[in-house]
PDB file of N, CA and C in Angstrom:
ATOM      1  N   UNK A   1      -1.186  10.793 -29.174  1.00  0.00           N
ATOM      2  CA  UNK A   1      -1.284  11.372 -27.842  1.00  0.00           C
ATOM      3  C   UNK A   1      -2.178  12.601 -27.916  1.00  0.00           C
ATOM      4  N   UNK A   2      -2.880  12.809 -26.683  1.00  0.00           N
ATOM      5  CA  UNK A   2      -4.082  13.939 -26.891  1.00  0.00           C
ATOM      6  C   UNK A   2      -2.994  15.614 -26.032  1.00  0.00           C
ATOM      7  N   UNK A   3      -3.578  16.315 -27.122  1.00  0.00           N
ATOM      8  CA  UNK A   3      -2.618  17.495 -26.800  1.00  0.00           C
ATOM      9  C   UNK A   3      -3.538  18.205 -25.610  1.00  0.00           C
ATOM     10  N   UNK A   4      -2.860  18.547 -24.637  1.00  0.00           N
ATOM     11  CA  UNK A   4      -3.705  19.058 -23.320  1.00  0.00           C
ATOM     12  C   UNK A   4      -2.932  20.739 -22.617  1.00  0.00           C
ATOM     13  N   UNK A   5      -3.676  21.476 -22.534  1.00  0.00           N
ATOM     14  CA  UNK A   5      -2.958  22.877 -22.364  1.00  0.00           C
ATOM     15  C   UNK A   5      -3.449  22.731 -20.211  1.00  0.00           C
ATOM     16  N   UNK A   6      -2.244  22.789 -20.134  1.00  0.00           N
ATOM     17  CA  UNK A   6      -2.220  23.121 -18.038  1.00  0.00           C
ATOM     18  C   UNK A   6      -2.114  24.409 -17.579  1.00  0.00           C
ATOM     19  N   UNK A   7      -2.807  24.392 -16.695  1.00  0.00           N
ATOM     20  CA  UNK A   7      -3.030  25.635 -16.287  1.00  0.00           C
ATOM     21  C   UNK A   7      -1.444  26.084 -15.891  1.00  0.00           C
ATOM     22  N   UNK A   8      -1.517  27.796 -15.755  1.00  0.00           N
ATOM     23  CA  UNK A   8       0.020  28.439 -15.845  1.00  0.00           C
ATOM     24  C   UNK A   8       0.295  27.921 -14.377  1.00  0.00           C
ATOM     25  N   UNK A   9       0.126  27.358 -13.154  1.00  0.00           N
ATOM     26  CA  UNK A   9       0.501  26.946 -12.197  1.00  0.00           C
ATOM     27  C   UNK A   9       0.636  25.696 -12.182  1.00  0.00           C
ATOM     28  N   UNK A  10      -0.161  24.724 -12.668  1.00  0.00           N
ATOM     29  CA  UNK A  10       0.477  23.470 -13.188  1.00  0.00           C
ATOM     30  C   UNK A  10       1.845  23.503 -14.056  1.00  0.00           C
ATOM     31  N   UNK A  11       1.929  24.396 -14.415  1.00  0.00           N
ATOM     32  CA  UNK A  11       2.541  23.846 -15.714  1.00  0.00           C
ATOM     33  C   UNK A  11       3.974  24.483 -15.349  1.00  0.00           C
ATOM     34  N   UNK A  12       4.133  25.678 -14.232  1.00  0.00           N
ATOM     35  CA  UNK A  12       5.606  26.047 -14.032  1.00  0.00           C
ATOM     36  C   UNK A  12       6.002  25.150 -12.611  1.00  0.00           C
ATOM     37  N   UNK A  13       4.797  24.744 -11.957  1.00  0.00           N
ATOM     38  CA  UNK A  13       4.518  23.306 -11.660  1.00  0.00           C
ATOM     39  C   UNK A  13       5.505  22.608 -12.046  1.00  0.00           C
ATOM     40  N   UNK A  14       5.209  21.574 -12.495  1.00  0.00           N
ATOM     41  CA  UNK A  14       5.760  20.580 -13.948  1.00  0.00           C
ATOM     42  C   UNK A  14       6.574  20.782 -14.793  1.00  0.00           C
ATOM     43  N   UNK A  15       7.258  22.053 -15.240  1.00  0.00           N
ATOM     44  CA  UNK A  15       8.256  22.298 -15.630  1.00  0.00           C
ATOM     45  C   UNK A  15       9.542  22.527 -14.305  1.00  0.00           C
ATOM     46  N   UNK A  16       8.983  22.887 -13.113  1.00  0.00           N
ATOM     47  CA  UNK A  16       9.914  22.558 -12.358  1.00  0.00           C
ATOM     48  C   UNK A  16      10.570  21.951 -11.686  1.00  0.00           C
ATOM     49  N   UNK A  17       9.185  20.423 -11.491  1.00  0.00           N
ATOM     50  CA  UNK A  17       9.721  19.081 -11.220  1.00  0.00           C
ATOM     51  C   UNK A  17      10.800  18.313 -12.315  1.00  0.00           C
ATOM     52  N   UNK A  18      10.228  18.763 -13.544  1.00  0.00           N
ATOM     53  CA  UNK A  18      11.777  19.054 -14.577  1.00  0.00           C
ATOM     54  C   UNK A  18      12.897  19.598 -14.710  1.00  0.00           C
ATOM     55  N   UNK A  19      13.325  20.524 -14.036  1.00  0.00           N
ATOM     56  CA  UNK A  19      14.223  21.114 -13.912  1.00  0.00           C
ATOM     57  C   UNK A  19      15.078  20.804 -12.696  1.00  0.00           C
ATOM     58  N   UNK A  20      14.153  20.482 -11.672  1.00  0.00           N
ATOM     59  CA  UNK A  20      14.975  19.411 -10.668  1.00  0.00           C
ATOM     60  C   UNK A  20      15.495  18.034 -10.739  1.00  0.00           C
ATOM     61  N   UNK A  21      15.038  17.675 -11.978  1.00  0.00           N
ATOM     62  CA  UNK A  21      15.300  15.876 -12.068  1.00  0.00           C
ATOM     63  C   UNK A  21      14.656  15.380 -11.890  1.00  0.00           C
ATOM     64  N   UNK A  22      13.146  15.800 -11.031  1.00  0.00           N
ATOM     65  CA  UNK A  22      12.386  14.756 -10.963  1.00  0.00           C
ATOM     66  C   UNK A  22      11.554  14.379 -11.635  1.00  0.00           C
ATOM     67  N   UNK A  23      11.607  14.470 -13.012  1.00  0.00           N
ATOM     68  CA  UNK A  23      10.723  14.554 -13.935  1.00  0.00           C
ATOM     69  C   UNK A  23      11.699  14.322 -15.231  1.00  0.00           C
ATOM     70  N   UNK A  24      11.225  13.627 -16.487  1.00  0.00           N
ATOM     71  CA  UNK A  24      12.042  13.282 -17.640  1.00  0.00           C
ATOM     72  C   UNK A  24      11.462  14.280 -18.390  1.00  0.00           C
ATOM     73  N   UNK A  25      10.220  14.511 -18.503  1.00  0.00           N
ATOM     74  CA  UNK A  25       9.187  15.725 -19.116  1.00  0.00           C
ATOM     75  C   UNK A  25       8.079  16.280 -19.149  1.00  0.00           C
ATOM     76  N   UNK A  26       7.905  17.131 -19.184  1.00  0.00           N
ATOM     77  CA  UNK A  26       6.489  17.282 -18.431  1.00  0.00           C
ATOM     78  C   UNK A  26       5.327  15.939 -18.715  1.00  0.00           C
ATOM     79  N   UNK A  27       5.412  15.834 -20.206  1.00  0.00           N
ATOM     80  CA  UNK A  27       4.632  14.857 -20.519  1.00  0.00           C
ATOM     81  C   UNK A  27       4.725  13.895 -19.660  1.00  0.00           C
ATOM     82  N   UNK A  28       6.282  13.266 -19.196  1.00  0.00           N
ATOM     83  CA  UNK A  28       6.066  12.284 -18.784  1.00  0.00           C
ATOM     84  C   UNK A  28       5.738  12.133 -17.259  1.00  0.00           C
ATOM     85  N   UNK A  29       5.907  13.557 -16.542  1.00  0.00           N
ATOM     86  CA  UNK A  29       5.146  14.020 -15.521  1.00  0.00           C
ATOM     87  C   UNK A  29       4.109  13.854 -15.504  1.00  0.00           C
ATOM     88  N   UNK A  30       3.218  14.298 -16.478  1.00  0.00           N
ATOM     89  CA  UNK A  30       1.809  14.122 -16.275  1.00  0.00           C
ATOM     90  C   UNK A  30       0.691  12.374 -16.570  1.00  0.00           C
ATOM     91  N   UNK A  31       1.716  11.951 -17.459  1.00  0.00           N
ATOM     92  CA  UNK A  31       1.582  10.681 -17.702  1.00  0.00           C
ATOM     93  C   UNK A  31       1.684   9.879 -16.070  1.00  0.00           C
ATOM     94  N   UNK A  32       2.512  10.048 -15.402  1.00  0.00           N
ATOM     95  CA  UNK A  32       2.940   9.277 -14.125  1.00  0.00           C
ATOM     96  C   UNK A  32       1.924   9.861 -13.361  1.00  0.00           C
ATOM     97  N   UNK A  33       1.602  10.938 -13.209  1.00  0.00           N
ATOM     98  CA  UNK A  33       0.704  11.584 -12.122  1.00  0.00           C
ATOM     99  C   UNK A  33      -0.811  10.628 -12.736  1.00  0.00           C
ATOM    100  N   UNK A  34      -1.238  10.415 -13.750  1.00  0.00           N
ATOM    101  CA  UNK A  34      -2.421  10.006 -14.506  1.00  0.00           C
ATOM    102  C   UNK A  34      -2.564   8.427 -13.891  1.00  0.00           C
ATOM    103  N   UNK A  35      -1.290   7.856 -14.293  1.00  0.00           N
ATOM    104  CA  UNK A  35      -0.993   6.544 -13.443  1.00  0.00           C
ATOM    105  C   UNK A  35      -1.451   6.350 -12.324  1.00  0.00           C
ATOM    106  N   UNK A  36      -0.335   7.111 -11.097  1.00  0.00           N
ATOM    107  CA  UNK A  36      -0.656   7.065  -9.930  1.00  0.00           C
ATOM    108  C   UNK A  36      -2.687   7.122  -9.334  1.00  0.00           C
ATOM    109  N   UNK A  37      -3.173   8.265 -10.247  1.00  0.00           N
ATOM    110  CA  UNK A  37      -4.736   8.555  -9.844  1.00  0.00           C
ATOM    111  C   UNK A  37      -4.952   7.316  -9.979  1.00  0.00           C
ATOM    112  N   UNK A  38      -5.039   6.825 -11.448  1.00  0.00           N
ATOM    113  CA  UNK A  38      -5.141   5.012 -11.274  1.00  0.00           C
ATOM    114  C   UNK A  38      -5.185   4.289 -10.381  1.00  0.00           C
ATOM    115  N   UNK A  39      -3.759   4.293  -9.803  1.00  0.00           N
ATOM    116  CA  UNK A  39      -3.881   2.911  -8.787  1.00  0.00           C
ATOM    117  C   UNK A  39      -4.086   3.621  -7.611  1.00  0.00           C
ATOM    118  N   UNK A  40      -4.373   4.620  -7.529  1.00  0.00           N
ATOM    119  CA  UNK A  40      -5.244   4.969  -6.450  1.00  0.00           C
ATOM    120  C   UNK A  40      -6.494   4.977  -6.510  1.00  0.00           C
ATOM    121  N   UNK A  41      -7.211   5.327  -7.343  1.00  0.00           N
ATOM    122  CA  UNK A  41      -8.804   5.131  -8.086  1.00  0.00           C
ATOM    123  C   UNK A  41      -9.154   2.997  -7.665  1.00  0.00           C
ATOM    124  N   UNK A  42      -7.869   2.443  -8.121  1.00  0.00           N
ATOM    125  CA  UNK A  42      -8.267   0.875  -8.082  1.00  0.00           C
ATOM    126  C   UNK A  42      -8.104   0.306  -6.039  1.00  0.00           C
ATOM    127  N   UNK A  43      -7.355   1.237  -5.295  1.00  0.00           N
ATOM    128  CA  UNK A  43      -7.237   0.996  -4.172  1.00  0.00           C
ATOM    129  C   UNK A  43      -8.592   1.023  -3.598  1.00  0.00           C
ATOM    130  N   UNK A  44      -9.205   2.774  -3.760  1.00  0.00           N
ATOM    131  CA  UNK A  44     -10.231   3.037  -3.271  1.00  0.00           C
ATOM    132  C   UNK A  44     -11.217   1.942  -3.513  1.00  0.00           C
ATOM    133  N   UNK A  45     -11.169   1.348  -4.859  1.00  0.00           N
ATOM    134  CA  UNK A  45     -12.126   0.317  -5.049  1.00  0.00           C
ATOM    135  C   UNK A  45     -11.964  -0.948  -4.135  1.00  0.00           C
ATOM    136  N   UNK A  46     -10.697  -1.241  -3.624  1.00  0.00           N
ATOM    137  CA  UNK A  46     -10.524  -2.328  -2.917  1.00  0.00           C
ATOM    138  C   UNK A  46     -10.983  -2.401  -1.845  1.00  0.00           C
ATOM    139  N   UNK A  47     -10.348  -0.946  -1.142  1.00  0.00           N
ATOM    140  CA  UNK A  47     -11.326  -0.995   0.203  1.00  0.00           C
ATOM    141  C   UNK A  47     -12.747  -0.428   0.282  1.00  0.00           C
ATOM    142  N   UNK A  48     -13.506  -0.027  -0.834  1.00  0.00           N
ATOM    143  CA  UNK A  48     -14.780  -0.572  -0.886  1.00  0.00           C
ATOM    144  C   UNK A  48     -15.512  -1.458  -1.028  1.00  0.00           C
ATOM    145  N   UNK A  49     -14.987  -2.719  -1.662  1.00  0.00           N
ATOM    146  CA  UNK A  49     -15.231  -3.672  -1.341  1.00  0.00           C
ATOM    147  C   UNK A  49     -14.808  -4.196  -0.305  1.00  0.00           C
ATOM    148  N   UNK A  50     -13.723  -4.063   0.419  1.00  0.00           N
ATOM    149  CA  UNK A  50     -13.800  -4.867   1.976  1.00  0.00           C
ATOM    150  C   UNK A  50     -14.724  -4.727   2.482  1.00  0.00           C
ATOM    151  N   UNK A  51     -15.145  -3.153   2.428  1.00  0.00           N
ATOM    152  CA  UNK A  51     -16.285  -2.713   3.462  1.00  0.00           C
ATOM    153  C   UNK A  51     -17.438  -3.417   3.323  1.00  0.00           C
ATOM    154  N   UNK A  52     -17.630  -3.317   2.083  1.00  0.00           N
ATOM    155  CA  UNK A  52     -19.128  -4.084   1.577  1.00  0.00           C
ATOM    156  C   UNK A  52     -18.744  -5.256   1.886  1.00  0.00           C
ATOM    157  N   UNK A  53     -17.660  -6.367   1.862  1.00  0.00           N
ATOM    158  CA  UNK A  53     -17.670  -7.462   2.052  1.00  0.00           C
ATOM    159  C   UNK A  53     -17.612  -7.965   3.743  1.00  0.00           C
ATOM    160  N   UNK A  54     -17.221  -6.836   4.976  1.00  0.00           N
ATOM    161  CA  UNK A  54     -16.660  -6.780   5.950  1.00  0.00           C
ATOM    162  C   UNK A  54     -19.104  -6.629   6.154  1.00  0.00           C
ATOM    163  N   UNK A  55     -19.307  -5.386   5.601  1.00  0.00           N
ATOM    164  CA  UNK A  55     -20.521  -5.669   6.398  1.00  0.00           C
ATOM    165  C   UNK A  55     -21.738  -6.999   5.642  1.00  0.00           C
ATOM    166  N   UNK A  56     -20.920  -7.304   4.799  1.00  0.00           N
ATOM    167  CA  UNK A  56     -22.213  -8.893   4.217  1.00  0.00           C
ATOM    168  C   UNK A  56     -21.464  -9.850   5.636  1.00  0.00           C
ATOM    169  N   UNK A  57     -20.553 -10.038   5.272  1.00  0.00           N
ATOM    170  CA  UNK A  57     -19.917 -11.500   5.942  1.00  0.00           C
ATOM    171  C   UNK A  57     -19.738 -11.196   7.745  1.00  0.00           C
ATOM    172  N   UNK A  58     -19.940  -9.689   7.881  1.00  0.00           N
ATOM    173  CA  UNK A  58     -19.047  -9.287   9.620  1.00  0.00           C
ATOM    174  C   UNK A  58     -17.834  -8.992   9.788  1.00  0.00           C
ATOM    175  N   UNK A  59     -18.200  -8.058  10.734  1.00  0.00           N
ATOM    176  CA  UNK A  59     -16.574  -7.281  10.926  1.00  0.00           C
ATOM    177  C   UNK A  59     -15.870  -8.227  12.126  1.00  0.00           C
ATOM    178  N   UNK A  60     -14.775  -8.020  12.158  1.00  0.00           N
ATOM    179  CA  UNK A  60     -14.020  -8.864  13.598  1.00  0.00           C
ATOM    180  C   UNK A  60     -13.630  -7.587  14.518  1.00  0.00           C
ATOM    181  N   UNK A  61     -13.889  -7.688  15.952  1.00  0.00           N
ATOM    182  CA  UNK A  61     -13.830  -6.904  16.938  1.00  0.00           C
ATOM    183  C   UNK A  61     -12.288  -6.822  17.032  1.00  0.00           C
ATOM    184  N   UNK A  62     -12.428  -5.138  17.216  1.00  0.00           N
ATOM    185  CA  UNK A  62     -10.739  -4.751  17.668  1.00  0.00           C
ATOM    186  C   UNK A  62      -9.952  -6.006  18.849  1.00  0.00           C
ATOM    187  N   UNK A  63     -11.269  -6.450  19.657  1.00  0.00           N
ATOM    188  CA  UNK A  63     -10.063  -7.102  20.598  1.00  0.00           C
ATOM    189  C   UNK A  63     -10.153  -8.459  20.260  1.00  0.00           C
ATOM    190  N   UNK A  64     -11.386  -8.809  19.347  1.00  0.00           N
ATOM    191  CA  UNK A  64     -10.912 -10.156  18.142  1.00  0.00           C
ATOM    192  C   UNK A  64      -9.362 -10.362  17.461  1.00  0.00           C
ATOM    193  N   UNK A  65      -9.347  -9.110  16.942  1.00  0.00           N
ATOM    194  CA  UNK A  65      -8.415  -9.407  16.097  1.00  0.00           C
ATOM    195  C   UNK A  65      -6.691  -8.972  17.041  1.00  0.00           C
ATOM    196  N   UNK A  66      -6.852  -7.971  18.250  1.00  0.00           N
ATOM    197  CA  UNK A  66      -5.318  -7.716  19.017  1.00  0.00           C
ATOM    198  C   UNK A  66      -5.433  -9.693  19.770  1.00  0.00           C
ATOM    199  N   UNK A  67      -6.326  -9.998  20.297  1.00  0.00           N
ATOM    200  CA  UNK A  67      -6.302 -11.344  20.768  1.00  0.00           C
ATOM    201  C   UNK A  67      -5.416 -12.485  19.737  1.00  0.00           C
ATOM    202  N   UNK A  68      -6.313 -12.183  18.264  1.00  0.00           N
ATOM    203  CA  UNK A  68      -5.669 -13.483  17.461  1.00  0.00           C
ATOM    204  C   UNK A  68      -4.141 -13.088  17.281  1.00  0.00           C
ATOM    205  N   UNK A  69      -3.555 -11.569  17.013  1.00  0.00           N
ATOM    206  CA  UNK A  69      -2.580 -11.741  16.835  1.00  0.00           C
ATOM    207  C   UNK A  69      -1.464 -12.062  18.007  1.00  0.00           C
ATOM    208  N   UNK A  70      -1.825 -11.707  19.341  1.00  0.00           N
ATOM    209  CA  UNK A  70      -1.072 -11.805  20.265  1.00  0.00           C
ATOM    210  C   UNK A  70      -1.041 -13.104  20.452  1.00  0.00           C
ATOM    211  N   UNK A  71      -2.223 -14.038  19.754  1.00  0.00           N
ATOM    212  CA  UNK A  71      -1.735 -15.946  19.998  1.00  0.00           C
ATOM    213  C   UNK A  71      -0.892 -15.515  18.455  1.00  0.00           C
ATOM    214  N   UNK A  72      -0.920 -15.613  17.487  1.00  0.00           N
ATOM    215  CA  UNK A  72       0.200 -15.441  16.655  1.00  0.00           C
ATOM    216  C   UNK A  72       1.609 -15.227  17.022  1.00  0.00           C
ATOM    217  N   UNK A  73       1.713 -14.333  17.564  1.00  0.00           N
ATOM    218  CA  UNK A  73       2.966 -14.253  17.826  1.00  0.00           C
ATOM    219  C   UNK A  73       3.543 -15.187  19.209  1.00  0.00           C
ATOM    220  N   UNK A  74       2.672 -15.556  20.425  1.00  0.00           N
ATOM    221  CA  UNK A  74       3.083 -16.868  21.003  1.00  0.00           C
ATOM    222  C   UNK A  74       3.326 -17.994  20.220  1.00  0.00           C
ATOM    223  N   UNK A  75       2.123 -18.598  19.355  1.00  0.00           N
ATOM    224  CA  UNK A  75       2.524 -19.480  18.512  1.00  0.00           C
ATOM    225  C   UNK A  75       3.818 -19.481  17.449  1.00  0.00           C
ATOM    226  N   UNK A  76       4.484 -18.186  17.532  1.00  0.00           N
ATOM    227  CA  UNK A  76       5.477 -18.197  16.255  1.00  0.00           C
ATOM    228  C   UNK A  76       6.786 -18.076  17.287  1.00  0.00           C
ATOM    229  N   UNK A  77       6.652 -17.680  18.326  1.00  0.00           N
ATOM    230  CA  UNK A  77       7.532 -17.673  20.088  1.00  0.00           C
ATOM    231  C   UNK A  77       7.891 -19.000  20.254  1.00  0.00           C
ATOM    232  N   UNK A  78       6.691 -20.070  20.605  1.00  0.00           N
ATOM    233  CA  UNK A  78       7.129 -21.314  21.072  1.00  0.00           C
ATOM    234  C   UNK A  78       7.995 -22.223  19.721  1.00  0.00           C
ATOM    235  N   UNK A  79       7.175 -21.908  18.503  1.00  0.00           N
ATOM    236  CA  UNK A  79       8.061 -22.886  17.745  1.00  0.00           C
ATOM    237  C   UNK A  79       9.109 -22.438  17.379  1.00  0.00           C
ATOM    238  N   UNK A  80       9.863 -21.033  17.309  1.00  0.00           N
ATOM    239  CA  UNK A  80      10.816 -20.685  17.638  1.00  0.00           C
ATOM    240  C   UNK A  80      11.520 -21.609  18.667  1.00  0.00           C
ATOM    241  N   UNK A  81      11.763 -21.751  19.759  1.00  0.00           N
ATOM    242  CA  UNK A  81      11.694 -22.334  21.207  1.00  0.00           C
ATOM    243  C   UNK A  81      11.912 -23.352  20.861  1.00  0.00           C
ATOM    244  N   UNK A  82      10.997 -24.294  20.465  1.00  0.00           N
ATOM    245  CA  UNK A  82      10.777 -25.425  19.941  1.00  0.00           C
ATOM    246  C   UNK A  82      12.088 -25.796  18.919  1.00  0.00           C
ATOM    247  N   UNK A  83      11.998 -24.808  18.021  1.00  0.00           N
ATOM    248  CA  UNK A  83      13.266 -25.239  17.181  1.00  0.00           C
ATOM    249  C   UNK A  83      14.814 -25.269  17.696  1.00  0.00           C
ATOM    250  N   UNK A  84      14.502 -24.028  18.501  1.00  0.00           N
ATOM    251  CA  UNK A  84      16.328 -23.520  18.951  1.00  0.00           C
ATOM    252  C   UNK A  84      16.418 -24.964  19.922  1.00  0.00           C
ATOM    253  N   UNK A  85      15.359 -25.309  20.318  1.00  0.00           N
ATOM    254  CA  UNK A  85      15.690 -26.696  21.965  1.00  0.00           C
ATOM    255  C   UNK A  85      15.769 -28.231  20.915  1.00  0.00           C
ATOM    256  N   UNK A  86      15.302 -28.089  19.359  1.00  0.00           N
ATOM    257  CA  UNK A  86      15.791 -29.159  18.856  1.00  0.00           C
ATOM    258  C   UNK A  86      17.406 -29.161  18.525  1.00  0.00           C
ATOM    259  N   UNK A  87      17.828 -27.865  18.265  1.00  0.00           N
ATOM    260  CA  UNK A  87      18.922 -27.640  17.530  1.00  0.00           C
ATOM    261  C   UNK A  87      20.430 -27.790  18.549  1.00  0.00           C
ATOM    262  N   UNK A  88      19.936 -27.537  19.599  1.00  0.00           N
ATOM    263  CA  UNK A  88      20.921 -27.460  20.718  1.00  0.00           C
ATOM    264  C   UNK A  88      20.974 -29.128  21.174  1.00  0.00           C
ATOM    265  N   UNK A  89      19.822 -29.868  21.314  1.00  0.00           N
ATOM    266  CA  UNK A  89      19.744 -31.152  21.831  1.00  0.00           C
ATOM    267  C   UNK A  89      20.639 -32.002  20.708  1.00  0.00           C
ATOM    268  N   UNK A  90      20.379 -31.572  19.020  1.00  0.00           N
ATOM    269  CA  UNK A  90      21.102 -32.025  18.058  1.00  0.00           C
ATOM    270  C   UNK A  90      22.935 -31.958  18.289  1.00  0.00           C
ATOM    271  N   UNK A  91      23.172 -30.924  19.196  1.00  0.00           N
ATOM    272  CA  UNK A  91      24.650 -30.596  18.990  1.00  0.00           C
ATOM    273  C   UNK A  91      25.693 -31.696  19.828  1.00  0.00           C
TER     274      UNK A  91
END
């Protein structure tokens, strides 16, 4: 493990998320915080590629996409409907 000196506000920082519990040790404070940048570092990458992929392929218009979902949810309404009027005709 690489030995790393934190600044005196990090570090009473981090010793105090230890002292509350929320922390097992600083190390392992800083280990989790290192993580997190991670999968935040790999998010940012994701939605840079949407973007790039949103402007190669086209974006869908705000009222493209409130339209498709509002048939979504009719379509998930009627066969609802559909099912409860099989289930009752079954009884």
């Amino acid at each position: 493990m690489t030995a790393i000196t934190l600044p005196a506000d990090l570090e009473a920082w981090a010793r105090a998320e230890v002292a509350a519990g929320r922390a097992e040790s600083v190390e392992a404070l800083v280990e989790a915080r290192l993580r997190d940048s991670q999968k935040l570092d790999a998010f940012r990458k994701s939605l840079d590629d949407a973007v790039a992929e949103a402007d190669r392929d086209g974006w869908i218009s705000e009222e493209d996409f409130f339209r498709d979902i509002d048939q979504w949810i009719d379509d998930l309404e009627a066969q609802a409907n559909r099912e409860e009027a099989a289930g009752k005709a079954a009884e």
